[in-house]
C-alpha atoms as a PDB file:
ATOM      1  CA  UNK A   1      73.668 121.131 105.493  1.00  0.00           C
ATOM      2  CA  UNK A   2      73.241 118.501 102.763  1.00  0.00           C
ATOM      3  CA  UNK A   3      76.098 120.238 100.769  1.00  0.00           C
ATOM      4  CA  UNK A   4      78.543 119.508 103.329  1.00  0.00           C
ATOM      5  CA  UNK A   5      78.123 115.858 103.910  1.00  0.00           C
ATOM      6  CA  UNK A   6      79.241 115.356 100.092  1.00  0.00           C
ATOM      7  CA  UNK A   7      82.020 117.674 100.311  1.00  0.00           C
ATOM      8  CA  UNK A   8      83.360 116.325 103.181  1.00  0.00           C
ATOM      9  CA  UNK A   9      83.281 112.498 102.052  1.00  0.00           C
ATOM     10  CA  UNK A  10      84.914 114.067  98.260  1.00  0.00           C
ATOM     11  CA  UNK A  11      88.481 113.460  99.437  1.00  0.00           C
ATOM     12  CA  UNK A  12      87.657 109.579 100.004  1.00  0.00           C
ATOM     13  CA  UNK A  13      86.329 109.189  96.833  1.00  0.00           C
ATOM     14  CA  UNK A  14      89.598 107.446  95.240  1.00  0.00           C
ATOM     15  CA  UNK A  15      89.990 105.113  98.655  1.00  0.00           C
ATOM     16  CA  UNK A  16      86.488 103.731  97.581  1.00  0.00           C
ATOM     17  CA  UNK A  17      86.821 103.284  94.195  1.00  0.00           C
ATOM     18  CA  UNK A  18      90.839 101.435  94.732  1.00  0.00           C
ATOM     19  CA  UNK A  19      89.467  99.264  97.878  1.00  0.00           C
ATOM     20  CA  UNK A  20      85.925  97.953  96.236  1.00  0.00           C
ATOM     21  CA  UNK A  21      87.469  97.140  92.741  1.00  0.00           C
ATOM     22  CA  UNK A  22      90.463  95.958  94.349  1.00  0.00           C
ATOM     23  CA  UNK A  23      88.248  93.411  97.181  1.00  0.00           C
ATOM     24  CA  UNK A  24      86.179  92.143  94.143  1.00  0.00           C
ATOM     25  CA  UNK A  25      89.125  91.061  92.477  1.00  0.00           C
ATOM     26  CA  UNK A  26      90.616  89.518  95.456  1.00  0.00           C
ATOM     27  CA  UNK A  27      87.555  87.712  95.638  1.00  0.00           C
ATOM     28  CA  UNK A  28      87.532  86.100  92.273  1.00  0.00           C
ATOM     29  CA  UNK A  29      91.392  85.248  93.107  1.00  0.00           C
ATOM     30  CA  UNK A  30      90.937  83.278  96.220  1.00  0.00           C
ATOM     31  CA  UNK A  31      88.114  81.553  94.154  1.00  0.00           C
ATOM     32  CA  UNK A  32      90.884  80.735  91.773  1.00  0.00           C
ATOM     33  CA  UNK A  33      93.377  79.596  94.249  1.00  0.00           C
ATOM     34  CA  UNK A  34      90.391  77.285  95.899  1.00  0.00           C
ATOM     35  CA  UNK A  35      89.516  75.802  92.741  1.00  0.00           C
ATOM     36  CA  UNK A  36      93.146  74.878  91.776  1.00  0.00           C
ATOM     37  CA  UNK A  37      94.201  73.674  95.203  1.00  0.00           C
ATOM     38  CA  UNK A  38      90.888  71.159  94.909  1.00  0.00           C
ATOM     39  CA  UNK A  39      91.973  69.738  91.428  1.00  0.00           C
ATOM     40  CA  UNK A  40      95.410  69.289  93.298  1.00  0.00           C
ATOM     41  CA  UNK A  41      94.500  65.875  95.438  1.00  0.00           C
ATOM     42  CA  UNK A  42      98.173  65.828  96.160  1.00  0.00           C
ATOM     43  CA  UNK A  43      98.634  68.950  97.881  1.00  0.00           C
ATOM     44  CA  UNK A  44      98.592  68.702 101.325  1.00  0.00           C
ATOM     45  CA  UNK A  45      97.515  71.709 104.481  1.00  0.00           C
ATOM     46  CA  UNK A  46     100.971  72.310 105.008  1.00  0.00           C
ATOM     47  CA  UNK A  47     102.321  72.650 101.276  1.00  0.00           C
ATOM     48  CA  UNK A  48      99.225  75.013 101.203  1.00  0.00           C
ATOM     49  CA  UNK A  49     100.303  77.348 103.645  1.00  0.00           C
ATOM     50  CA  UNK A  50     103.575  76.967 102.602  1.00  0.00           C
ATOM     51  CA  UNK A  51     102.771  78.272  99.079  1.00  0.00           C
ATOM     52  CA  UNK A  52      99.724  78.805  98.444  1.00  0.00           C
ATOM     53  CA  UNK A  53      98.287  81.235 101.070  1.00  0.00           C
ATOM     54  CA  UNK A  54     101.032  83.855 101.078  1.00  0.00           C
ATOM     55  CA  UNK A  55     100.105  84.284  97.161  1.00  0.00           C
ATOM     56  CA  UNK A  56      96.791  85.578  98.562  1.00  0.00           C
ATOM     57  CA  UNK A  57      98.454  87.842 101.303  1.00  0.00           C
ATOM     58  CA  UNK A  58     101.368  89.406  99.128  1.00  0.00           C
ATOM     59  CA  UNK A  59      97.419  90.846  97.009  1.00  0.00           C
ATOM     60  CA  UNK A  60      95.798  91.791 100.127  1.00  0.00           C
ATOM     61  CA  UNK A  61      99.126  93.841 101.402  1.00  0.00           C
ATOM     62  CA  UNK A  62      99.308  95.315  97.929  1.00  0.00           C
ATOM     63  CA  UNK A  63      95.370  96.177  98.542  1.00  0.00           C
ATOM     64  CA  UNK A  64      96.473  97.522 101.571  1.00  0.00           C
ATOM     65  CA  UNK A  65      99.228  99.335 100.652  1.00  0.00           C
ATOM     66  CA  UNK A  66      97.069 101.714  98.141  1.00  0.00           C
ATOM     67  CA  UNK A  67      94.288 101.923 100.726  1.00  0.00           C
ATOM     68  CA  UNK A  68      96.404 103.674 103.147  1.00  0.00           C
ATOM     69  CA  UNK A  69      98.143 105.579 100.325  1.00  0.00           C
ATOM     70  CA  UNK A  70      94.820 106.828  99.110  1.00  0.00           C
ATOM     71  CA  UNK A  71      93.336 107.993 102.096  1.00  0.00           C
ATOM     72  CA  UNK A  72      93.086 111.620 102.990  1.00  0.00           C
ATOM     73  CA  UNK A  73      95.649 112.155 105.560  1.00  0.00           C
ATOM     74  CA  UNK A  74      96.081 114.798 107.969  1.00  0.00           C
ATOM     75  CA  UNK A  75      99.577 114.582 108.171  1.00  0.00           C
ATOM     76  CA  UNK A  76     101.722 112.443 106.176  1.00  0.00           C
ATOM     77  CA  UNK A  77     103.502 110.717 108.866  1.00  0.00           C
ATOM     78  CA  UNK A  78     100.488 109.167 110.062  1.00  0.00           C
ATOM     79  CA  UNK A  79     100.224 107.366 106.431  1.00  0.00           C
ATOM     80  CA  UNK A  80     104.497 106.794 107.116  1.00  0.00           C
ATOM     81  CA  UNK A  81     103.552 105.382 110.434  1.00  0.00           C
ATOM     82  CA  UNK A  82     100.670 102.981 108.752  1.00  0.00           C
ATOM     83  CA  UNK A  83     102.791 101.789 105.726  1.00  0.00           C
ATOM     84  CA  UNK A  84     105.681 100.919 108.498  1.00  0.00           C
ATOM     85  CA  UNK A  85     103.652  99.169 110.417  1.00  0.00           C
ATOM     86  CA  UNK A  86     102.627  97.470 107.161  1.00  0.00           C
ATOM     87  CA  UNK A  87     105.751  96.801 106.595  1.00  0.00           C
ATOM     88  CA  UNK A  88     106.932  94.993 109.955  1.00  0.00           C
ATOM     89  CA  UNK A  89     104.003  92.493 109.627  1.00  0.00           C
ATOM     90  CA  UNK A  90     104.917  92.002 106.468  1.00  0.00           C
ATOM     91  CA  UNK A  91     108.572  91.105 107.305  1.00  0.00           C
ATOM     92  CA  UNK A  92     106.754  88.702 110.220  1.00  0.00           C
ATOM     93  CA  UNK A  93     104.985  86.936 108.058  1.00  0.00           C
ATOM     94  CA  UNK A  94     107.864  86.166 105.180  1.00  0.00           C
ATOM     95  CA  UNK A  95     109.410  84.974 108.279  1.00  0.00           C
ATOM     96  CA  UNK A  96     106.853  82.348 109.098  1.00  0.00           C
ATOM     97  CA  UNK A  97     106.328  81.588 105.594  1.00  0.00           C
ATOM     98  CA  UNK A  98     109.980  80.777 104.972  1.00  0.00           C
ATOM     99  CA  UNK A  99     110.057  78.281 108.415  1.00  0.00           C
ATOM    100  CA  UNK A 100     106.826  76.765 106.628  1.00  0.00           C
ATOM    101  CA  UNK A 101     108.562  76.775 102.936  1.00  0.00           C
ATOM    102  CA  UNK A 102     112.029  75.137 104.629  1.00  0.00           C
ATOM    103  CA  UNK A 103     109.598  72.161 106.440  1.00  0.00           C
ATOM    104  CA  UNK A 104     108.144  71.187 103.226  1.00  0.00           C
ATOM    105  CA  UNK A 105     109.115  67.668 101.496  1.00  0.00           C
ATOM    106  CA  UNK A 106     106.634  68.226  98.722  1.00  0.00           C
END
């Protein structure tokens, strides 16, 4: 019984290792991004979200990208499925970031 818990939880082995290292540095980033946006008395919320935050989201999609990549799949068009679906929020979002960008007078 014990021998098949490991075995089954083998084939996520790489998802653990790519997501954990990859969410520490993530971490450390946004600690970065904080830091520089406080020296920065002149930027204001909206020049922020204009360029600032989608910095941070373009790394977590990238995170997310080789999370879904990594996992052990049944089928690969579930994994085609999840990276499309990826993809469309992604294509959302540079949407609302370009509306935010084109507002700016910063």
């Amino acid at each position: 019984m014990q021998e098949s818990i490991p075995a089954a939880l083998e084939p996520w082995e790489s998802f653990y290792v790519i997501v954990g290292s990859s969410a520490a540095a993530l971490t450390g980033l946004q600690f970065v991004v904080i830091a520089l946006i406080a020296e920065s008395s002149r930027s204001t919320r909206h020049e922020i979200g204009a360029f600032g935050t989608p910095t941070v989201v373009h790394f977590c999609a990238v995170l997310l990208i080789a999370a879904i990549l990594s996992s052990p799949w049944d089928r690969l068009t579930s994994a085609g499925i999840a990276i499309g679906l990826a993809g469309a929020a992604g294509f959302l979002y540079a949407i609302i970031v370009i509306r935010r960008a084109r507002r700016q007078k910063g």
